[in-house]
Protein backbone atom coordinates (compact mmCIF):
# COMPACT_ATOMS: atom_id res chain seq x y z
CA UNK A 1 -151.02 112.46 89.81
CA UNK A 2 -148.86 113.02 92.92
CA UNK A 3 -146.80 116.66 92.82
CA UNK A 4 -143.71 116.75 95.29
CA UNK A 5 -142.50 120.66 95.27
CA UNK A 6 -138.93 121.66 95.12
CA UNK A 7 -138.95 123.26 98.49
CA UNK A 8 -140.19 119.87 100.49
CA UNK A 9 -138.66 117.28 97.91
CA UNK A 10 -136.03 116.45 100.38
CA UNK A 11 -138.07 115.90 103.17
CA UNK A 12 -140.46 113.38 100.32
CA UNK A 13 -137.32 111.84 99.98
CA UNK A 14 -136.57 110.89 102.97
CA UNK A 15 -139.92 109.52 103.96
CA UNK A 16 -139.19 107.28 100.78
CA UNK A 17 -136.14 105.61 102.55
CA UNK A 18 -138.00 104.88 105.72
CA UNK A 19 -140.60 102.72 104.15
CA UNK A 20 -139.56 99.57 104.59
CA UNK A 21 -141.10 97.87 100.92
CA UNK A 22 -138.23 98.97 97.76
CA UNK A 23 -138.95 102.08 96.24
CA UNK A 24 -137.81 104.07 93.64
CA UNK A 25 -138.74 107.44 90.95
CA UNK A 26 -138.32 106.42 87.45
CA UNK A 27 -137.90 109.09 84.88
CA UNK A 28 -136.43 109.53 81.48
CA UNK A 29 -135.60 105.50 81.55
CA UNK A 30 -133.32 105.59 84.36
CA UNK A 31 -133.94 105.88 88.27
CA UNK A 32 -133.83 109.03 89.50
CA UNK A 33 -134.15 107.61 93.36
CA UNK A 34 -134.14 104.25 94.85
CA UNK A 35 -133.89 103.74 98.91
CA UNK A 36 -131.67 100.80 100.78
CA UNK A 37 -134.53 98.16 100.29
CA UNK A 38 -134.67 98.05 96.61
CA UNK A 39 -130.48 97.70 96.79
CA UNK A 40 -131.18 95.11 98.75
CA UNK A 41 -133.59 93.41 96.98
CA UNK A 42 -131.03 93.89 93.31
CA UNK A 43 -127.91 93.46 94.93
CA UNK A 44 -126.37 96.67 93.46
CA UNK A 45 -125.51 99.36 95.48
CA UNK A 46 -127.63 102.55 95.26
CA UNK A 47 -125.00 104.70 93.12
CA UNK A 48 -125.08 101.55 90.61
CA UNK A 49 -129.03 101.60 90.21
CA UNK A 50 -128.74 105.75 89.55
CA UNK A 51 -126.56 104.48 86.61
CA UNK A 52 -127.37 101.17 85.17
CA UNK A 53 -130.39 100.26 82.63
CA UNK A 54 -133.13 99.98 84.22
CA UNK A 55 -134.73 97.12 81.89
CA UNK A 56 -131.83 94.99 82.29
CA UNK A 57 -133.24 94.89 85.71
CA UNK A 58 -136.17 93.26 84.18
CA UNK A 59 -136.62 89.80 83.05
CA UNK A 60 -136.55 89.39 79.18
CA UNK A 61 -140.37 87.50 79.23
CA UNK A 62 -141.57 90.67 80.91
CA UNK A 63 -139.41 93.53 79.53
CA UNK A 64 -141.93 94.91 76.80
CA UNK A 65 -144.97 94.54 78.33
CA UNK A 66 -143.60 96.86 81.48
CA UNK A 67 -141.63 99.27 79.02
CA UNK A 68 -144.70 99.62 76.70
CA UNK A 69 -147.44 100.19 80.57
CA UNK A 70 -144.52 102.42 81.97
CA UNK A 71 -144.90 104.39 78.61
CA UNK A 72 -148.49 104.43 78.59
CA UNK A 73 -148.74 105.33 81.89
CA UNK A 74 -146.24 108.56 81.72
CA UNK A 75 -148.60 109.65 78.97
CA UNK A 76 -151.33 109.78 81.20
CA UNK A 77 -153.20 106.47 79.59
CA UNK A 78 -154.97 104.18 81.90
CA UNK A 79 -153.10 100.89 82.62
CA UNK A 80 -153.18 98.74 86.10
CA UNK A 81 -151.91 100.01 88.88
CA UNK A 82 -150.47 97.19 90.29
CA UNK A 83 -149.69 94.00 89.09
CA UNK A 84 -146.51 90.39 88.90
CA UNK A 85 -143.85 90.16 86.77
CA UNK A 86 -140.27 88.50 86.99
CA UNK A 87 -136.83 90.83 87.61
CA UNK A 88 -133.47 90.08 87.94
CA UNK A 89 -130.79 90.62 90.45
CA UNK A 90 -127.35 91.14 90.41
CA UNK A 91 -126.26 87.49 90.97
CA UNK A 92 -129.04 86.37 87.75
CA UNK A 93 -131.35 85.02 89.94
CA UNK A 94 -134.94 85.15 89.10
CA UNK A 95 -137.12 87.08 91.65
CA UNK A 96 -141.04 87.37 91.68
CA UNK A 97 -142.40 90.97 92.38
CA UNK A 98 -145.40 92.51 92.97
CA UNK A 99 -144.92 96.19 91.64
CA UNK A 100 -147.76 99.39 92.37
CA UNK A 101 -147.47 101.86 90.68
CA UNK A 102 -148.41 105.67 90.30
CA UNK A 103 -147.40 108.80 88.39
CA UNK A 104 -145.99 111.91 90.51
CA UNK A 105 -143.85 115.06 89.66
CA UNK A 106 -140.79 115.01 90.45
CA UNK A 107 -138.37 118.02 89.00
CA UNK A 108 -141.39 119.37 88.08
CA UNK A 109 -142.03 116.62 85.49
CA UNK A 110 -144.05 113.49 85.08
CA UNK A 111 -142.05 110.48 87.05
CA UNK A 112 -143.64 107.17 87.90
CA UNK A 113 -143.14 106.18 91.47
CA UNK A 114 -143.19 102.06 92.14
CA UNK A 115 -143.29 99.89 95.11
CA UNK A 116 -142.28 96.72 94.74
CA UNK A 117 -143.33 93.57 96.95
CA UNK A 118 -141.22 90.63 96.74
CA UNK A 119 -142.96 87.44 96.69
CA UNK A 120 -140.23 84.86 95.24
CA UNK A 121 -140.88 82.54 98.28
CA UNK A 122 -144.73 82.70 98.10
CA UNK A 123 -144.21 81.59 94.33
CA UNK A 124 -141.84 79.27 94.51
CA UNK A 125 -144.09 77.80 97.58
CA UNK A 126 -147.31 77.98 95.41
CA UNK A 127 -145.04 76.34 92.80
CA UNK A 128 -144.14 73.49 95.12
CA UNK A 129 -147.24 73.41 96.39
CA UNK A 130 -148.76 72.99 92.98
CA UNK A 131 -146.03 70.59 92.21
CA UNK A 132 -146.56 68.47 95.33
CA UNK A 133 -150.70 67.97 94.38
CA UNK A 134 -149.76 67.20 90.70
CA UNK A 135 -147.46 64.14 91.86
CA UNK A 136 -150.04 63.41 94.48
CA UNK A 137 -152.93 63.56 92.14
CA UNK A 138 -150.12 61.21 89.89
CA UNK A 139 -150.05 58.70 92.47
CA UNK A 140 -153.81 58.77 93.40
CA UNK A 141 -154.87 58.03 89.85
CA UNK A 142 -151.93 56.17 89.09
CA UNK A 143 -151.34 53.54 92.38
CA UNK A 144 -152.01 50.39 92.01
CA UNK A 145 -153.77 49.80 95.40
CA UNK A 146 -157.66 51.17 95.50
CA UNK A 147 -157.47 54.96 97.48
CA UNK A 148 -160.81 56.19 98.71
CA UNK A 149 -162.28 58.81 100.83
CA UNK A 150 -165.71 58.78 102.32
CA UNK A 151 -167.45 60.35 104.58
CA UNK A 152 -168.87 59.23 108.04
CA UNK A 153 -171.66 57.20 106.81
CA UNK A 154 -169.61 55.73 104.44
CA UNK A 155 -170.69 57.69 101.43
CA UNK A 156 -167.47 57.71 98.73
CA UNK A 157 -166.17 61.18 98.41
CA UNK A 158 -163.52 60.29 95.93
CA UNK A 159 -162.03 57.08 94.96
CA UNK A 160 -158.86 56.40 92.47
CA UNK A 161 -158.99 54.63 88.97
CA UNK A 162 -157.58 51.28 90.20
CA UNK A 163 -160.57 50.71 91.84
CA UNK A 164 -161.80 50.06 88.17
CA UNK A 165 -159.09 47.61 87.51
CA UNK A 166 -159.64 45.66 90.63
CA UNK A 167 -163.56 45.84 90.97
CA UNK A 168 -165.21 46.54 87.62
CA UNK A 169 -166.67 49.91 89.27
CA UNK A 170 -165.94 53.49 87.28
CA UNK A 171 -164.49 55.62 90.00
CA UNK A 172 -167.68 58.47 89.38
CA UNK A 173 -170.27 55.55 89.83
CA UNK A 174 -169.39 55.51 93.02
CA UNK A 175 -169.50 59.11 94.17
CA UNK A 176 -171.71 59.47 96.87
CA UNK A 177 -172.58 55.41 96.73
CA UNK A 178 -172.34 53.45 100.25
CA UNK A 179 -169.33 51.24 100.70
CA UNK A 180 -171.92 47.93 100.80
CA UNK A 181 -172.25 48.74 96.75
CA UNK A 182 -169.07 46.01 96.19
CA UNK A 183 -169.30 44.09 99.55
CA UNK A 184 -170.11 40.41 99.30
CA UNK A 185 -173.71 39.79 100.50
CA UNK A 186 -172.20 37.44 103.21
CA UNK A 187 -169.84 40.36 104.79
CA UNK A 188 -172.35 43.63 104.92
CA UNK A 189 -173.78 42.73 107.57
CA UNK A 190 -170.21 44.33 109.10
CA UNK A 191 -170.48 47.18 107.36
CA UNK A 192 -172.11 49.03 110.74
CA UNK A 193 -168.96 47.48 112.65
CA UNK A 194 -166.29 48.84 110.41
CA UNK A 195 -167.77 52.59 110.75
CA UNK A 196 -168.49 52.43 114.52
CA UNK A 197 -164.59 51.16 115.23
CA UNK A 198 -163.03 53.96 112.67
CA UNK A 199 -165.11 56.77 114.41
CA UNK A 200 -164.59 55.65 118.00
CA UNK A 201 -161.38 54.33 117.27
CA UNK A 202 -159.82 56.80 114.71
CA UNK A 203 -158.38 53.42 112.19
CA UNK A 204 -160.00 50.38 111.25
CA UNK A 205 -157.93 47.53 109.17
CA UNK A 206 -158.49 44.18 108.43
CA UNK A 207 -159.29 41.74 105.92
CA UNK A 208 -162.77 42.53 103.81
CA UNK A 209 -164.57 40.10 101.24
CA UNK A 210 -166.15 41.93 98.50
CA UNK A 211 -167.60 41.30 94.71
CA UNK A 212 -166.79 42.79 91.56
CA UNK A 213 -168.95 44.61 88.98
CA UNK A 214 -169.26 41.10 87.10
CA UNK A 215 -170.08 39.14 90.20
CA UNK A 216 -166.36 37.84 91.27
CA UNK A 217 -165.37 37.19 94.73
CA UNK A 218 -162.73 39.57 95.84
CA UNK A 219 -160.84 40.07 98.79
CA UNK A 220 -158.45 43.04 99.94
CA UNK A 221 -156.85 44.54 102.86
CA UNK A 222 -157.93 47.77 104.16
CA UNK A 223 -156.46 50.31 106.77
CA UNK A 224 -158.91 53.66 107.17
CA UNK A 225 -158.29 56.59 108.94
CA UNK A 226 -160.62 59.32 110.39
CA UNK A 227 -159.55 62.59 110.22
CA UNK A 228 -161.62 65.14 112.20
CA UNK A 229 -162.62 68.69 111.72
CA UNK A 230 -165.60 70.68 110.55
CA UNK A 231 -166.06 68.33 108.05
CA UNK A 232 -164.53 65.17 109.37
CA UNK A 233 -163.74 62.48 106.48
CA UNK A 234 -162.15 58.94 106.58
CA UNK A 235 -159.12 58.40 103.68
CA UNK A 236 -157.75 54.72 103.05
CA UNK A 237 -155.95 52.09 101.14
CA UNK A 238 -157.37 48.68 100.50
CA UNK A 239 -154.71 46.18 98.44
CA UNK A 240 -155.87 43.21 96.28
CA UNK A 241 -155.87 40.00 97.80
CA UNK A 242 -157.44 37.64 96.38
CA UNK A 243 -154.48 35.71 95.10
CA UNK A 244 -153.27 35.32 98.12
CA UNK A 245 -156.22 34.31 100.41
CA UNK A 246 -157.15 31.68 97.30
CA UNK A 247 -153.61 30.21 97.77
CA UNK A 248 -154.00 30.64 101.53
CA UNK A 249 -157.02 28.33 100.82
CA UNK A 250 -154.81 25.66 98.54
CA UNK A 251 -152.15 25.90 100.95
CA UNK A 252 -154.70 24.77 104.07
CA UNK A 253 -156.54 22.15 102.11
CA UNK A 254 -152.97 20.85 101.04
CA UNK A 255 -151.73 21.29 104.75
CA UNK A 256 -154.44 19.42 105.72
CA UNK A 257 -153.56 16.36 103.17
CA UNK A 258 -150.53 16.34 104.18
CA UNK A 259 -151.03 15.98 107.87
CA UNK A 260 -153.09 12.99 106.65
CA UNK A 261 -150.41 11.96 105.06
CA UNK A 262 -147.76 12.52 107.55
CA UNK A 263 -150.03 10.22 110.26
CA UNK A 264 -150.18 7.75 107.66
CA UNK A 265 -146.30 7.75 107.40
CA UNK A 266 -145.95 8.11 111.19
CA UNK A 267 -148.02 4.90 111.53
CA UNK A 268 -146.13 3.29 109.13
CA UNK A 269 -142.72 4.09 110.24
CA UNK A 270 -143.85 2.99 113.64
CA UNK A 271 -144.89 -0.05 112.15
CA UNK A 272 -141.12 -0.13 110.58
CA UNK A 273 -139.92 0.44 113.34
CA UNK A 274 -141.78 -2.49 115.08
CA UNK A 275 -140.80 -4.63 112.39
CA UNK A 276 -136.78 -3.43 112.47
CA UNK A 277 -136.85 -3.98 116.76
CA UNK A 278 -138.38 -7.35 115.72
CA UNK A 279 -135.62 -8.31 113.19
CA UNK A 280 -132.91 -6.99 115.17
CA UNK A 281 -134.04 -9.22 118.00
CA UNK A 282 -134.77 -12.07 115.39
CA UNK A 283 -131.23 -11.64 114.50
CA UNK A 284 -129.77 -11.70 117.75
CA UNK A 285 -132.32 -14.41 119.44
CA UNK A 286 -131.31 -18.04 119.19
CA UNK A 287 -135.01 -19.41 117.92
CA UNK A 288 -134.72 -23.17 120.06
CA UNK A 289 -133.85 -21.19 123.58
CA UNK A 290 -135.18 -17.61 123.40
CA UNK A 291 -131.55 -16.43 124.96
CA UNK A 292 -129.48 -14.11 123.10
CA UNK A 293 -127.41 -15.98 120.08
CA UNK A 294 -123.44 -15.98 119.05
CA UNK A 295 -123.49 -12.28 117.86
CA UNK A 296 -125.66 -10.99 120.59
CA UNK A 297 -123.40 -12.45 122.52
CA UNK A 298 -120.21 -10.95 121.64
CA UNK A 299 -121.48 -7.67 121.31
CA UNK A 300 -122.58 -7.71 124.67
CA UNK A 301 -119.71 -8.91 126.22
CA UNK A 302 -117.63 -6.12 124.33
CA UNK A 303 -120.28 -3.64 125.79
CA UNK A 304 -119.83 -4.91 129.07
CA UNK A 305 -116.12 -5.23 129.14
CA UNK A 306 -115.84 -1.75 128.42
CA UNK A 307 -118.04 -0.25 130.89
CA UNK A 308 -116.36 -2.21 133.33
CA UNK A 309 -113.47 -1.05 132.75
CA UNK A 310 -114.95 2.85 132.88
CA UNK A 311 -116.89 2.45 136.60
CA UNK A 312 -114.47 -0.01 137.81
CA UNK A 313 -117.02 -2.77 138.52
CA UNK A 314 -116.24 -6.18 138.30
CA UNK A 315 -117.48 -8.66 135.24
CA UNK A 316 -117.47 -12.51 135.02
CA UNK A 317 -118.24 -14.70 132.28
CA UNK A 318 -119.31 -18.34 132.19
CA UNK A 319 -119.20 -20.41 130.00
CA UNK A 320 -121.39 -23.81 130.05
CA UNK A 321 -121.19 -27.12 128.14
CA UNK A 322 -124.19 -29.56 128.24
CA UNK A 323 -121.50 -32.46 128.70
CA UNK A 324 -123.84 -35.47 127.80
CA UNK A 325 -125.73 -33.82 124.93
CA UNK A 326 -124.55 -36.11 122.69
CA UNK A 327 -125.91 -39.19 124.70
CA UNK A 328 -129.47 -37.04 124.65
CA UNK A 329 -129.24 -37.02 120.68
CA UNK A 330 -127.89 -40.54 119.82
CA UNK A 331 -130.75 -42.56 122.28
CA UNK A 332 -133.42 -40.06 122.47
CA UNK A 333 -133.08 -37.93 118.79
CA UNK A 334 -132.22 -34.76 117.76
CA UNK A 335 -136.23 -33.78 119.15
CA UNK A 336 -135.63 -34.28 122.25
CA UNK A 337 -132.06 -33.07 122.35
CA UNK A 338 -134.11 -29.78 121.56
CA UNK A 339 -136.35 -29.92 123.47
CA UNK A 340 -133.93 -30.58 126.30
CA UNK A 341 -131.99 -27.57 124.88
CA UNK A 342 -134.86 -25.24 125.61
CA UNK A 343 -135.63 -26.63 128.95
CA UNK A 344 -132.16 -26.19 130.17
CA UNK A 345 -132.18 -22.23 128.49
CA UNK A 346 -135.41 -21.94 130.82
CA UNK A 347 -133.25 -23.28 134.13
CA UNK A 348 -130.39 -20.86 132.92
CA UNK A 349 -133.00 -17.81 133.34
CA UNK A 350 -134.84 -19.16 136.48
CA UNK A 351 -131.61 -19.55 138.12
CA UNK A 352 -129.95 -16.58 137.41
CA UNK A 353 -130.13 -12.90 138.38
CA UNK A 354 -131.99 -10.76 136.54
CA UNK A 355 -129.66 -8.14 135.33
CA UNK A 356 -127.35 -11.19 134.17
CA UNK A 357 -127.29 -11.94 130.35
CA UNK A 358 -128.02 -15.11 128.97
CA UNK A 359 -126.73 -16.76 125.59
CA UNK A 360 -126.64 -20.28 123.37
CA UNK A 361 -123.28 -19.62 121.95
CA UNK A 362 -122.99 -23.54 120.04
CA UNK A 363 -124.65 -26.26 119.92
CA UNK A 364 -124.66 -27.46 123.23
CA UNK A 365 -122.97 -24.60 124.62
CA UNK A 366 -124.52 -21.21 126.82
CA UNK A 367 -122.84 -18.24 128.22
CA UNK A 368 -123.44 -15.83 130.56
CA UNK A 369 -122.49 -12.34 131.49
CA UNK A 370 -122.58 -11.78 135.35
CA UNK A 371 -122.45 -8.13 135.77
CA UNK A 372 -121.38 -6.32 138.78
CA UNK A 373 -120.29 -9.85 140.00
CA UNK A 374 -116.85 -10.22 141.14
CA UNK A 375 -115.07 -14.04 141.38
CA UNK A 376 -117.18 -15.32 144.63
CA UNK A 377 -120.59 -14.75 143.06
CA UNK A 378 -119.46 -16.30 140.04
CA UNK A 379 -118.54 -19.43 141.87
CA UNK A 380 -121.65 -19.35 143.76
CA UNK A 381 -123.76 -18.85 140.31
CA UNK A 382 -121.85 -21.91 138.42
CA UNK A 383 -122.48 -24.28 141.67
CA UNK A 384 -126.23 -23.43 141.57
CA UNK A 385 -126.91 -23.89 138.25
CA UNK A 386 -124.48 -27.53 138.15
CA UNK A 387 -127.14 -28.41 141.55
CA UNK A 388 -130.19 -27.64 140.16
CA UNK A 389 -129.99 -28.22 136.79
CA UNK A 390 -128.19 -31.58 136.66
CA UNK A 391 -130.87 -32.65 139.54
CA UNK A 392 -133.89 -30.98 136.76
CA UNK A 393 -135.17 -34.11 135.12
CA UNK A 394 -135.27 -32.60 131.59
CA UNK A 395 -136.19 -35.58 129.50
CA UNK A 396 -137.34 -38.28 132.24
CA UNK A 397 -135.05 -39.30 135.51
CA UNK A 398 -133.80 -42.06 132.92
CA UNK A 399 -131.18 -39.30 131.42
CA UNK A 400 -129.67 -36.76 133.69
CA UNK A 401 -128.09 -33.91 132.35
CA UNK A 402 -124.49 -32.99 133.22
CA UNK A 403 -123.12 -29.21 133.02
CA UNK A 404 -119.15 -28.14 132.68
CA UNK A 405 -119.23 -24.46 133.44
CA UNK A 406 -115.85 -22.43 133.65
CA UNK A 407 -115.69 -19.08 135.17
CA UNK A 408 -113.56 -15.82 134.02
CA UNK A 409 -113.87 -12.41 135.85
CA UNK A 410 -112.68 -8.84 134.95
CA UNK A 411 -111.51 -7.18 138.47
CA UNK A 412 -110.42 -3.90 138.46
CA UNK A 413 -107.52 -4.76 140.91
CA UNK A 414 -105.86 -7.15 137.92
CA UNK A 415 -104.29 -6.75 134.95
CA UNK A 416 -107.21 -5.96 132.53
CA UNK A 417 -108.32 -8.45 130.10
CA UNK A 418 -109.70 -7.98 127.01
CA UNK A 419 -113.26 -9.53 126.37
CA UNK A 420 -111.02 -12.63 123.47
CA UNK A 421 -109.10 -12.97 126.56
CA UNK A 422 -112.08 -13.52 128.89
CA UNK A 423 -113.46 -15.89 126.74
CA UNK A 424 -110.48 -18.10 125.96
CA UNK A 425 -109.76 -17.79 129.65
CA UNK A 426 -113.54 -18.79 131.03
CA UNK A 427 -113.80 -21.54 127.86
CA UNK A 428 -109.88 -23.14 129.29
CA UNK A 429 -111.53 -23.59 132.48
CA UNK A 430 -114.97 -25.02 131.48
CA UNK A 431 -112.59 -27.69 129.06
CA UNK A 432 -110.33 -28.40 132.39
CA UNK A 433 -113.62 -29.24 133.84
CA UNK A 434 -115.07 -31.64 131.47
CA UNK A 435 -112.18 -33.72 131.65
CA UNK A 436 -112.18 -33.90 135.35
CA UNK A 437 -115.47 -34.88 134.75
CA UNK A 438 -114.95 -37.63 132.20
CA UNK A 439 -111.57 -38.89 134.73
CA UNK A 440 -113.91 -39.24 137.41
CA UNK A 441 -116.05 -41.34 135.33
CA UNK A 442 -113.78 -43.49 133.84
């Protein structure tokens, strides 16, 4: 027991308000001094504390254990000295407190003197703390990807429960077991790898191939991490996989099948293709001649007409009647009038330029397109081909072949024509011919 005299009680006192932990005298159930720090700490002013009860300072869970020790304690019984328990300030707020505790005279009568130390934060941080390794030990046992810790050699310090659902393996049986317990036989051979690139490297992750308890292939991702220190460890997630790398496997077998496929199609459709180019040509070929027929012919012309009316560039047409043709088929037959046919479609190329188009447009009757090829040049073109194919002995020198050609041409310096216009004018003019030639016979 601590005695404080009358004569120096002041001076005690005041060495009680310096310190800078809450104090106070209690005596008689009430305070008999407090200092600034425990006002502080309560939120009540000093002259407040002198007045108020002193329990309702207290918090109700703790108010009769530290009424029945302060009892105790003024009766000289032996209780701790020091120990927690939970106040109350002025605003209701809970507070944590560490309170020591002794018995001195003050007045000349038993008083206890108490110290108080708060520690609210430290709880409430202990509390969190506390809080924070419950939800963490939640998601450890509770995640559903496998979390494991081992140790350099890759000896499992710890491991979660999913590692049960996943591999068969209770998560003790493999405390202090080597990772290459659940690796496939055909992977552990990179076992030695995976530790030397997460200790020189600090993280390993990649794709492992393992085996469950019952002899299953597995596969899962993993991503480790070393952490150093004294006792430097290696913590990690690995995810189930196997799903996915089996349907990675479908997916490449039926990739592959269908690139077989798709070459099979690709030789087909260029096999269509061949076959469409044929028939459009078949469709557009007159069969006795090889020229272009009726419709290849018109839808050349209207091609032609219209680009030159876009560049400017002159176009002629001509237009050519076998005259005697039907001399060739009433004394030699319609055999010969064929092959006659083709040998004068044959002159009709030989004769002609190259970029010029060709056509049997009738019977009897051809065509050409003379691109780029103004009036002259058509002229030219119709007198070669009357010279050298009426002097071509097609069936024998017995039965010459006669040609009426008539000539149109699309100059961009006249009034445009259109390519009916063209035709009617070039066929006029191959007509006008004929009879001239049938006058002159006559």
């Amino acid at each position: 027991m601590v005695t404080t005299p009358d004569w120096n009680r002041e001076e005690f006192l005041l060495c009680l308000e310096m310190v800078p932990l809450p104090i106070y005298i209690f005596q008689d159930n009430s305070f008999r001094f407090v200092n600034r720090r425990l006002a502080e700490l309560t939120g009540y002013t000093r002259e407040e504390l002198l007045r108020i009860n002193v329990w309702d300072l207290v918090h109700p869970e703790d108010r009769e254990l530290l009424f029945e020790r302060a009892r105790r304690r003024l009766a000289g019984e032996d209780v701790p000295a020091h120990y927690e328990f939970k106040a109350v300030n002025r605003q209701g707020e809970v507070l944590h407190v560490r309170g020591y505790f002794s018995v001195i005279h003050f007045r000349s009568r038993p008083a206890i003197l108490g110290q108080l130390l708060d520690v609210t934060g430290e709880k409430r941080l202990l509390e969190e703390l506390q809080m924070a390794e419950a939800r963490l030990r939640d998601i450890f046992d509770n995640v559903n990807d496998i979390i494991y810790l081992h140790d350099p050699e890759g000896r499992f310090l710890a491991v979660n429960r999913a590692v049960e659902r996943i591999t068969g393996f209770l998560p003790h049986e493999l405390q202090g077991e080597r990772i290459p317990t659940f690796l496939h036989p055909t992977v552990k051979h990179l076992f030695g790898q995976y530790l030397k690139e997460v200790t020189e490297k600090g993280v390993a992750r990649g794709l492992m191939r393992g085996i469950t308890r019952d002899g299953k292939e597995i596969f899962w991702e993993y991503q480790s991490v070393l952490f150093k220190g004294r006792q430097p460890f290696v913590r990690g997630i690995a995810r189930d996989v196997t799903e996915q790398v089996r349907m990675r496997r479908e997916l490449k077998e039926y990739l592959s099948l269908l690139e077989e496929q798709n070459k099979r199609l690709s030789r087909l459709n260029e096999e269509l293709a061949r076959a469409k180019e044929a028939l459009e040509k078949m469709v557009r070929t007159d069969p006795l001649t090889g020229l272009g027929n009726r419709l290849a012919f018109h839808e050349a012309l209207e091609r032609e007409v219209n680009r030159a009316k876009r560049y400017l560039t002159p176009l002629s047409l001509l237009i050519i009647d076998v005259t005697n043709f039907k001399a060739i088929n009433d004394t030699r037959g319609h055999p010969a009038g064929d092959r006659a046919l083709a040998r004068i479609g044959k002159l009709l190329r030989a004769n002609c330029r190259q970029c010029d188009l060709l056509f049997r447009i009738g019977g009897d009757e051809f065509a050409a397109l003379l691109v780029c090829a103004g009036e002259e040049e058509a002229r030219v073109v119709a007198d070669r081909l009357r010279r050298r194919i009426t002097a071509e002995t097609v069936l024998g020198p017995e039965v010459p072949v006669a040609l009426s050609i008539g000539a149109a041409t699309l100059d961009s310096w006249r009034e445009p024509l259109a390519a009916e216009d063209l035709i009617k004018l070039a066929d006029a003019r191959m007509y006008e011919e004929k009879r001239r030639q049938k006058t002159a016979v006559i």
